[in-house]
Protein backbone atom coordinates (compact mmCIF):
# COMPACT_ATOMS: atom_id res chain seq x y z
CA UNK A 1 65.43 103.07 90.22
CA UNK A 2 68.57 104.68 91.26
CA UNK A 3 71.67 104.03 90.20
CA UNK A 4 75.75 105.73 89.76
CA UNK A 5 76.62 106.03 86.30
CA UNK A 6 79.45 107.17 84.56
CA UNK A 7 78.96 110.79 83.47
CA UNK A 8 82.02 111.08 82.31
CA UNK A 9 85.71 109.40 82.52
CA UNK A 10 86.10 110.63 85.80
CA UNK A 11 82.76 111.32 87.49
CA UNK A 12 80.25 109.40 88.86
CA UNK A 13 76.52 110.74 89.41
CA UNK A 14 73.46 109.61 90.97
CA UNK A 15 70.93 108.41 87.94
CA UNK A 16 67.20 107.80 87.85
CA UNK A 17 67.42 104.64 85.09
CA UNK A 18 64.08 102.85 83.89
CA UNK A 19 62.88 99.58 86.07
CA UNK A 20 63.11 96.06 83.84
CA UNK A 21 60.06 95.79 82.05
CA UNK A 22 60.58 92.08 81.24
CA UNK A 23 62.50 89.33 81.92
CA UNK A 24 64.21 86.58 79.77
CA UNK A 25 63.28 83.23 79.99
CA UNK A 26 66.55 82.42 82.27
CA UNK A 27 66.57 85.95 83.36
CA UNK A 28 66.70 86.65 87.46
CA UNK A 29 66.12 90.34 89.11
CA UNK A 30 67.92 90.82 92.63
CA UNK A 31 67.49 93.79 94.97
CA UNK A 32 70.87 94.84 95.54
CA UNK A 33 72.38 94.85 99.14
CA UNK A 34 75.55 95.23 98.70
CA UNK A 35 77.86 96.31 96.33
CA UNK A 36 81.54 96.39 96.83
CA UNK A 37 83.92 99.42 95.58
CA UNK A 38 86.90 97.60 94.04
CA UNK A 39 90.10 99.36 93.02
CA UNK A 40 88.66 99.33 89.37
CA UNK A 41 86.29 101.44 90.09
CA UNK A 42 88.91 103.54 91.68
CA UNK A 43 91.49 103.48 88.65
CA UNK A 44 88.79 104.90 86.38
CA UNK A 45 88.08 107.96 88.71
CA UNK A 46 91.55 108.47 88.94
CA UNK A 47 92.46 108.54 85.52
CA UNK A 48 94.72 105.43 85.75
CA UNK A 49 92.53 103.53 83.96
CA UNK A 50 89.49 103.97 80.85
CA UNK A 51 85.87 103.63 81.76
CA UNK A 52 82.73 103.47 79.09
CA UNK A 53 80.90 106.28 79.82
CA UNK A 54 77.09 105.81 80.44
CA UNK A 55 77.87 102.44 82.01
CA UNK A 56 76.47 101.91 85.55
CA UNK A 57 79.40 100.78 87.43
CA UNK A 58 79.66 97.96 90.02
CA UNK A 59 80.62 94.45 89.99
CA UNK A 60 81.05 92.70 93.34
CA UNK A 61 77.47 92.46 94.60
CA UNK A 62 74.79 90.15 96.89
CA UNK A 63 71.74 90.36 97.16
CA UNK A 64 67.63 89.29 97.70
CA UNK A 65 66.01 87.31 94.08
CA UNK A 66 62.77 89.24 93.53
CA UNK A 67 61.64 87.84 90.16
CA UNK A 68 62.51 84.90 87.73
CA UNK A 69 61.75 84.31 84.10
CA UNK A 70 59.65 81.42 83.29
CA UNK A 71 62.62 79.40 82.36
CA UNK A 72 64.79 79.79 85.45
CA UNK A 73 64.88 75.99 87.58
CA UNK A 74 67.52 76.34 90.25
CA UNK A 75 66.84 79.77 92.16
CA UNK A 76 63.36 81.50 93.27
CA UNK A 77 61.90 84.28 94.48
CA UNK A 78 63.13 85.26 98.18
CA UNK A 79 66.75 83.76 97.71
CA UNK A 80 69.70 85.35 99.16
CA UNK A 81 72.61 85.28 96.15
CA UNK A 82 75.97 86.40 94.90
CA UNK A 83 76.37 87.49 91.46
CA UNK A 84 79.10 87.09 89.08
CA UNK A 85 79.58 89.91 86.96
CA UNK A 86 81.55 87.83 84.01
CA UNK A 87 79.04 87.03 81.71
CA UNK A 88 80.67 84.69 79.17
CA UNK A 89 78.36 83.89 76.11
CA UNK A 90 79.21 80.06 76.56
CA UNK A 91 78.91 79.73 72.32
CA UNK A 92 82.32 81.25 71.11
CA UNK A 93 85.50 78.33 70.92
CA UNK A 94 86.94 79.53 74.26
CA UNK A 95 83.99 79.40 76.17
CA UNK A 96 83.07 75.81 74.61
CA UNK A 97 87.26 75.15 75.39
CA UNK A 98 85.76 75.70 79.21
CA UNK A 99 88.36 78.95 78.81
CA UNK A 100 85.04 81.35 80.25
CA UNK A 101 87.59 83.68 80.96
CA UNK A 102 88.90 84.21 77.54
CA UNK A 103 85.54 84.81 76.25
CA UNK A 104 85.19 86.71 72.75
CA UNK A 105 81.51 86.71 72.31
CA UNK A 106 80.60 89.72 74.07
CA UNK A 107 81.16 93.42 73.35
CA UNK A 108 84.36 94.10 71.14
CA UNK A 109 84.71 90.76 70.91
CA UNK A 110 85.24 90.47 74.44
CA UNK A 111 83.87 89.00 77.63
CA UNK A 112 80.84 91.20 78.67
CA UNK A 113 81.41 92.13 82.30
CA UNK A 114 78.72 93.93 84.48
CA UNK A 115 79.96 97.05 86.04
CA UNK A 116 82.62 97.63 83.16
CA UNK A 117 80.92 97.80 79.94
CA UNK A 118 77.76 96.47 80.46
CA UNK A 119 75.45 97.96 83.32
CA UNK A 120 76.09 96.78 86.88
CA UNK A 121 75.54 97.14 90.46
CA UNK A 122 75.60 100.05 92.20
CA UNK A 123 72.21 100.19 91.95
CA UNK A 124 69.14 99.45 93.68
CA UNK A 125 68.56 96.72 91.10
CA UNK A 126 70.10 94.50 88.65
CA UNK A 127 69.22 92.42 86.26
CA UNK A 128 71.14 89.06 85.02
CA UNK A 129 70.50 85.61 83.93
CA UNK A 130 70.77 82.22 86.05
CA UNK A 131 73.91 80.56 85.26
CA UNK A 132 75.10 84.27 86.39
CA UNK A 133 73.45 83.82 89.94
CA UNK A 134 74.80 81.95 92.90
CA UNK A 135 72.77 80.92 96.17
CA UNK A 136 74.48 81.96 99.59
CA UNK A 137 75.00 79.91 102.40
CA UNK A 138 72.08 80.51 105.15
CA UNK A 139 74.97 81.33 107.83
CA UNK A 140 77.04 83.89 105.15
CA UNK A 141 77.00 87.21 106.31
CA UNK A 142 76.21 89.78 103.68
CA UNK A 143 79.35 91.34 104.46
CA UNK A 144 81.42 87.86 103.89
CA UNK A 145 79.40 87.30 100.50
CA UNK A 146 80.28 90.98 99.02
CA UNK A 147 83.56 89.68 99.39
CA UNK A 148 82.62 86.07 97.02
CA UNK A 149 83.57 87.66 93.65
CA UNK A 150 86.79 89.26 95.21
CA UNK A 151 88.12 85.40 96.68
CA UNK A 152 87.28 84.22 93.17
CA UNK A 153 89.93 86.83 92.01
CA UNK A 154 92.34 85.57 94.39
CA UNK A 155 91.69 81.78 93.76
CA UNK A 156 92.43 82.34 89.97
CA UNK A 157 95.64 83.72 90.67
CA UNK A 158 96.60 81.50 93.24
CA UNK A 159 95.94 78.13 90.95
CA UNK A 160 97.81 80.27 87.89
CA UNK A 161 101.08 80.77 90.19
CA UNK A 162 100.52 77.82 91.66
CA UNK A 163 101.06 78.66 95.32
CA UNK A 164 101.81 76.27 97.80
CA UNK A 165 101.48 75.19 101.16
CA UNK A 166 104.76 76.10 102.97
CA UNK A 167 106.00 78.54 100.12
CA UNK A 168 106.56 82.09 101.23
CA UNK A 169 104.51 85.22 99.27
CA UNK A 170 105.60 89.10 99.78
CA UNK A 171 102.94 90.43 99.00
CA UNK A 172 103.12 94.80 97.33
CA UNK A 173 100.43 96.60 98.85
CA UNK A 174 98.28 96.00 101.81
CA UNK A 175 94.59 97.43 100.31
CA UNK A 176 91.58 95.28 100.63
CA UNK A 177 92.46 92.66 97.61
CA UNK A 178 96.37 92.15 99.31
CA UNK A 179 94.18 91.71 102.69
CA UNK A 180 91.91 89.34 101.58
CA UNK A 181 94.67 87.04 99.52
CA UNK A 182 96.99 87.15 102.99
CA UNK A 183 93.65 85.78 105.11
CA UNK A 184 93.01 82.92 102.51
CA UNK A 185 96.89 82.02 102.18
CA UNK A 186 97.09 82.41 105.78
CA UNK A 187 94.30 79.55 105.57
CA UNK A 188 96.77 77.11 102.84
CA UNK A 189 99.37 77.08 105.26
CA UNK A 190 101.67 79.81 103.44
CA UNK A 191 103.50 82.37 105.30
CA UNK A 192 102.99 85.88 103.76
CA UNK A 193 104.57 88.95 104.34
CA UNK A 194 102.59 92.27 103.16
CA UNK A 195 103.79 96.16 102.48
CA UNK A 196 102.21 98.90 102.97
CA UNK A 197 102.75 102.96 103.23
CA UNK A 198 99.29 103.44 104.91
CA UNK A 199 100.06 103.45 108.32
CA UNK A 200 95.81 102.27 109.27
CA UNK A 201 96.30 99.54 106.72
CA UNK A 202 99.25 98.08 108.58
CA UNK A 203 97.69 98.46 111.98
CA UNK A 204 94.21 96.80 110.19
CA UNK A 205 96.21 94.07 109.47
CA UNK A 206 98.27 93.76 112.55
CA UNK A 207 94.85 93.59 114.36
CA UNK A 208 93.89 90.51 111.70
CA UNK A 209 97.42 88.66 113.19
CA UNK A 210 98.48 89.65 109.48
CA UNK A 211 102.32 90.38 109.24
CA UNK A 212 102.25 93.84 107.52
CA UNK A 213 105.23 96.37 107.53
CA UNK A 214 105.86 99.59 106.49
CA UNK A 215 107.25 99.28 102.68
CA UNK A 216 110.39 101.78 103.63
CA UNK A 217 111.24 98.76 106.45
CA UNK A 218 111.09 95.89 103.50
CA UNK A 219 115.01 96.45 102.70
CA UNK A 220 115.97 96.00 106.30
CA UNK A 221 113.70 93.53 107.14
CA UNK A 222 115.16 90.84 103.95
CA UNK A 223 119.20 91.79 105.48
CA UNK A 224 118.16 88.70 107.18
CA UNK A 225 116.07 86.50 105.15
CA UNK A 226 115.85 84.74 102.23
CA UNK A 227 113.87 85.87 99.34
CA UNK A 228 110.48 84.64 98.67
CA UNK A 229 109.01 81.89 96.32
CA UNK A 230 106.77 84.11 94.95
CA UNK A 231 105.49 88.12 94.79
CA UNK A 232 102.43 89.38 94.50
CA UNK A 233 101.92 93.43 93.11
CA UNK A 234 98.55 94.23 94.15
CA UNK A 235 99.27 97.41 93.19
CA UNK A 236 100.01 97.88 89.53
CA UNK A 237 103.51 99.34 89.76
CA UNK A 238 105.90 97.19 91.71
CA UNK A 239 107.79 94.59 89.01
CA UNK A 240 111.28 96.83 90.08
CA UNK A 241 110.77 96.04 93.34
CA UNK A 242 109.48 92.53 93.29
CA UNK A 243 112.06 91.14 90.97
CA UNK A 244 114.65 92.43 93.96
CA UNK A 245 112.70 90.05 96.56
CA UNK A 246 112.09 87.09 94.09
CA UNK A 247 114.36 83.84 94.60
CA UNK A 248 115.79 82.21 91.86
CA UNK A 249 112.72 79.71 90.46
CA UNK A 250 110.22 82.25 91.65
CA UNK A 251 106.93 83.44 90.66
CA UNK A 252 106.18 87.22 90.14
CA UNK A 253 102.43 88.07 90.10
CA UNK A 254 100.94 90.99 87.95
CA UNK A 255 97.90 91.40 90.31
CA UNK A 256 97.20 95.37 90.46
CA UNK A 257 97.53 97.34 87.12
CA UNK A 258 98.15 101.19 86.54
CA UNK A 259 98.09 101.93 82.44
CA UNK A 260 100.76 104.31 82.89
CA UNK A 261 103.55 101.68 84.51
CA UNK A 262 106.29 100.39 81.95
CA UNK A 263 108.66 98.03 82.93
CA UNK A 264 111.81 97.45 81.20
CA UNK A 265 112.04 93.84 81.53
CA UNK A 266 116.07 92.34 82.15
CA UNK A 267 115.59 89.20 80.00
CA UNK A 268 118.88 88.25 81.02
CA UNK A 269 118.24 88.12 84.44
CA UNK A 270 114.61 86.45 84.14
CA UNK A 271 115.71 84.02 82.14
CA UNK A 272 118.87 82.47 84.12
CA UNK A 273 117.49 82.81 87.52
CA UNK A 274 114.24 81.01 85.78
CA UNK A 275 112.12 84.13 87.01
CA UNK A 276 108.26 83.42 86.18
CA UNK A 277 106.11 86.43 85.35
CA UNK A 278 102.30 85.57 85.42
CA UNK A 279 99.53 87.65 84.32
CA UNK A 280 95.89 85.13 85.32
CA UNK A 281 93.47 87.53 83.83
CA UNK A 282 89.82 86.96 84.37
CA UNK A 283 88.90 84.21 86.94
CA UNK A 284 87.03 80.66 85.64
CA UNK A 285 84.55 79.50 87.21
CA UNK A 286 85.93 79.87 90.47
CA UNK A 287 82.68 81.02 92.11
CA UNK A 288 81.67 77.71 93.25
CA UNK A 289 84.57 77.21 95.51
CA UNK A 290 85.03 81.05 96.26
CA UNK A 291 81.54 80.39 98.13
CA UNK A 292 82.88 77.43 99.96
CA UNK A 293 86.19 78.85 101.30
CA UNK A 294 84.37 82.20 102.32
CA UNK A 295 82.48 80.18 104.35
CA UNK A 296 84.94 78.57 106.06
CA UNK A 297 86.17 81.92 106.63
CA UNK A 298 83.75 84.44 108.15
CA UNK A 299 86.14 86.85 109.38
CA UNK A 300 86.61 88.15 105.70
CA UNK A 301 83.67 90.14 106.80
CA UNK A 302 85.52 92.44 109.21
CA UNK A 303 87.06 94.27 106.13
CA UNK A 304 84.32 95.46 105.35
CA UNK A 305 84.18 98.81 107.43
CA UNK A 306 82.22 101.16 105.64
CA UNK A 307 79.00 101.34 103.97
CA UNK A 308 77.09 104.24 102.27
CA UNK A 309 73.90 104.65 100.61
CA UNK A 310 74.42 105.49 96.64
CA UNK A 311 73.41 109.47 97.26
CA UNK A 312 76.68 109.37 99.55
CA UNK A 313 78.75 108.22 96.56
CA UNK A 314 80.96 111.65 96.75
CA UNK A 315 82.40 111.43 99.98
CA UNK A 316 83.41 107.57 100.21
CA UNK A 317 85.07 108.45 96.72
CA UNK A 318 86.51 111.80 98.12
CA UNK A 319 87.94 109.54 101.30
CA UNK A 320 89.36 106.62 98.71
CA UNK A 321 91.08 108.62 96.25
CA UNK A 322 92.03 111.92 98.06
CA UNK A 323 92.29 111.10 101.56
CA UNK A 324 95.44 108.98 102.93
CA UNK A 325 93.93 109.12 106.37
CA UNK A 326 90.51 107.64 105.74
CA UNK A 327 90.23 104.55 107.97
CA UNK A 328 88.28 103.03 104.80
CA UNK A 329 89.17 98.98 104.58
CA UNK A 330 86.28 97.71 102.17
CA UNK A 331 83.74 100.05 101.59
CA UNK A 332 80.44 99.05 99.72
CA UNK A 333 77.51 100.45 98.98
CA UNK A 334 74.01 99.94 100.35
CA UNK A 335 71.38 100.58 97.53
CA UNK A 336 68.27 98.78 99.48
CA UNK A 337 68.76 99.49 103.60
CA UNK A 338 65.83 97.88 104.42
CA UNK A 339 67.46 94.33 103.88
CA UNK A 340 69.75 95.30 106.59
């Protein structure tokens, strides 16, 4: 089958890898349809971030059950599904704490995640067992359901922050992850205000009814309101300027992450305005209800505006990383066409 591998720690390639020869008893093989790019994948091409080499990448995927091991009850054959990538061991103390997220049964004594240091998705199969494996909604769009493992990310940092209905968010960065938080808080009755120096991303979001501005316009804009209950940085390098546009009691959230960004932290300051910094990590076991409130909102699935086959995997990376015009939203790949 074919399949993008890591080559190196910045270079992808097109792979011919061996087909599954056999199951496990709770094991489950999908045909990939989609598979979303996610600025992970992005951070290790870049450089801003480590990647195992050898590792097929790839962890926001749905797609079309074509075999189940003997032992498998609750999905079959034929079955459209969503797969979550963080596969917990469910034996260590976390795990049996119901702390999936904090997992330290896998690799390094970590939680094994497909796409990052176990093989993943950007291929034309994948293989993964059934507690990993959820069933899509008949009416989901493929498009919507790509987007299942990204609202699961967003979920987990909403509960940790602890956002609320009539609370106001600035949110750093308008990229597909800020987009796709604004449309769900949009849905919880918060008001959210999104930057952006990508001047498609703020007309994108403009088109969504999304209030976006241009970042240089954020100073201005705050001469005549009051600051906001809680931040998010989607993009990894922003703690500076969110701690300007936090209110006293607020919440800043470490969303994005760049391995080069140090922050020197004014403890001071944090501590007597009673300045929260919060850092959710993994999600847990938010698919469920990631899967309900994507299907309550189908027009998640107009952010996804691009799709490529896997052989085109140098040009939608070229147009990502190199490229500040590209009119890329949420690209994915499409490793099996024919389900389309």
């Amino acid at each position: 089958m074919k399949a993008l591998g890591l080559m190196d720690n910045q270079r992808l390639e097109l792979v011919d890898c061996k087909d599954p020869v056999m199951l496990a008893p709770d094991g489950v093989e999908i045909d990939i349809v989609l598979s979303g790019i996610c600025g992970t994948d992005l951070a290790v091409l870049s450089g801003r971030e480590g990647g195992e080499v050898g590792i097929i990448r790839g962890h926001e995927a749905v797609g079309i059950i074509i075999d189940v091991g003997k032992d498998v009850v609750h999905l079959q054959k034929g079955m459209r599904v969503v797969v979550d990538p963080n596969e917990y061991c469910g034996v260590c103390e976390p795990c049996r704490l119901a702390k999936t997220h904090l997992c330290n049964g896998g690799v390094n004594a970590g939680l094994d995640i497909a796409g990052v240091n176990k093989h993943g998705t950007f291929a034309e199969r994948f293989v993964t067992r059934e507690r990993f494996v959820y069933q899509l909604p008949d009416d989901m769009s493929w498009a919507a359901g790509v987007l299942v493992e990204p609202v699961a990310c967003i979920l987990n940092n909403i509960d940790q922050a602890f956002i609320r209905a009539g609370e106001r968010v600035l949110i750093l960065g308008s990229g597909p992850m800020s987009l796709i938080a604004q449309i769900v808080l949009r849905s919880m009755g918060v008001d959210t205000l999104a930057t952006d120096r990508n001047t498609h991303r703020i007309q994108f979001g403009r088109s969504q009814s999304l209030d976006v501005i241009h970042a240089d316009d954020l100073e201005l804009q705050m001469q005549h309101q009051e600051k906001f209950d809680v931040v998010i940085d989607t993009v990894g390098n922003q703690i500076d300027t969110a701690s300007r546009y936090i209110g006293r009691g607020g919440r800043i959230v470490l969303f994005g992450f760049d391995s080069d960004y140090h922050y020197m932290l004014p403890v001071k300051y944090f501590l007597v305005n009673a300045i929260s910094i919060i850092s959710a990590g993994e999600y847990n076991q938010h698919f469920p209800r990631a899967i309900r409130l994507v299907q309550k909102l189908p027009e998640l699935g107009r952010l996804v505006t691009h799709r490529y086959v896997l052989e085109n995997h140098s040009e939608v990376f070229d147009a990502l990383l190199n490229d500040a015009s590209a009119p890329n939203i949420k690209s994915v790949f499409t490793p099996n066409l024919a389900y389309l």
